[in-house]
Protein backbone atom coordinates (compact mmCIF):
# COMPACT_ATOMS: atom_id res chain seq x y z
CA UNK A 1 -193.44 93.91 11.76
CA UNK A 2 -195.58 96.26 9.36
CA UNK A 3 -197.62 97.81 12.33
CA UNK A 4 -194.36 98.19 14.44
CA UNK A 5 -192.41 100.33 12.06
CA UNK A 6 -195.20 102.18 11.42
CA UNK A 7 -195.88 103.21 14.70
CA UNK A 8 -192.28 104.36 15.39
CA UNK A 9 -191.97 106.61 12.23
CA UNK A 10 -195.11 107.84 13.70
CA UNK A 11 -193.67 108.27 17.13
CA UNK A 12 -190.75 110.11 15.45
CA UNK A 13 -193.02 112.27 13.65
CA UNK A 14 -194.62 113.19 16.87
CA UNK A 15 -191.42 113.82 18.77
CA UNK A 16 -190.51 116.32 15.93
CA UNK A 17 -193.90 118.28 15.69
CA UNK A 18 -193.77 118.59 19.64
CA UNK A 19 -190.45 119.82 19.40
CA UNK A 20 -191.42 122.26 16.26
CA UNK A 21 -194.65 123.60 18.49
CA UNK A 22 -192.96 124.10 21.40
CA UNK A 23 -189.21 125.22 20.38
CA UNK A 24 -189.16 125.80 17.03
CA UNK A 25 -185.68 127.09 17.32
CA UNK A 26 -184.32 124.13 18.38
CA UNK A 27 -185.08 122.37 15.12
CA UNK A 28 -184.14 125.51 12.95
CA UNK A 29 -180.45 125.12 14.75
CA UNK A 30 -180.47 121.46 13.89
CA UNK A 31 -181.25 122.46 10.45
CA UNK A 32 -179.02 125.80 9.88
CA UNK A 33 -175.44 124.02 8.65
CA UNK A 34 -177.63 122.31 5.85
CA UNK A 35 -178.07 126.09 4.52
CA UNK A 36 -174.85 126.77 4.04
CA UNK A 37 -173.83 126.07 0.62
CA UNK A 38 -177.47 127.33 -0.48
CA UNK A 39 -177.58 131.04 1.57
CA UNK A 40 -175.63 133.96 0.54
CA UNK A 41 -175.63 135.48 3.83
CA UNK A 42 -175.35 132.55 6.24
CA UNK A 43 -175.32 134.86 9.38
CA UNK A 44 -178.78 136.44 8.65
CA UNK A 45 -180.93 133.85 7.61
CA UNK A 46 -182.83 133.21 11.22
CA UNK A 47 -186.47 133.72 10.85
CA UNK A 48 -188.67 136.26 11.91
CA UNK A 49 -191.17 136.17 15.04
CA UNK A 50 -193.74 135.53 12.11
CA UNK A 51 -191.70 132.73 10.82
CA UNK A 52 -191.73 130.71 13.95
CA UNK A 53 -195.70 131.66 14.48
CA UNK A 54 -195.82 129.71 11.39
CA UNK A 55 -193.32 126.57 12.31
CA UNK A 56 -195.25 126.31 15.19
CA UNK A 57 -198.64 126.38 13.14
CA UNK A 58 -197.23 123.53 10.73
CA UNK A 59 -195.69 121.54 13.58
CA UNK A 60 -199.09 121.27 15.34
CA UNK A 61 -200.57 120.32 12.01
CA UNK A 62 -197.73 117.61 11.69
CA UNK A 63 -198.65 116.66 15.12
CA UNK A 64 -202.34 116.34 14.92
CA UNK A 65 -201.90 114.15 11.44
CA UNK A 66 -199.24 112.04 13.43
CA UNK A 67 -201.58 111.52 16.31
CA UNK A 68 -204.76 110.72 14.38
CA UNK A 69 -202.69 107.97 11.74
CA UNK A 70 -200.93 106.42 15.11
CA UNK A 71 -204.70 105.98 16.44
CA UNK A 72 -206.09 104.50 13.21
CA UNK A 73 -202.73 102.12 13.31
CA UNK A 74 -203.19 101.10 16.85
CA UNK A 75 -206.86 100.25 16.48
């Protein structure tokens, strides 16, 4: 039971860094009404170009950590 809950928090994790490498602005949309009561200007808080270069950079790392801990479980 361990190994299988393991595996699909994994899978999850993968699902989300695929989704943060290739459309980062999906998950930043999904994420926006939890700024609300912490953003002074709601309206203007979308990240630059350079901020989604760099969700895209940490979602591949989050994907290539996923990947390599779902091999090692599945060995």
């Amino acid at each position: 039971m361990k190994g299988l809950l393991t595996t699909v928090f994994l899978c999850l994790f993968i699902a989300a860094g695929l989704v943060q490498v290739v459309k980062p602005q999906l998950l930043w949309k999904m994420n926006r009404p939890l700024q609300e009561p912490f953003v002074k200007d709601y309206k203007a808080t979308e990240p630059s170009p350079a901020g989604y270069v760099m969700m895209r950079v940490v979602g591949g790392l989050v994907l290539l950590a996923a990947l390599t801990m779902l091999v090692l479980v599945l060995r």
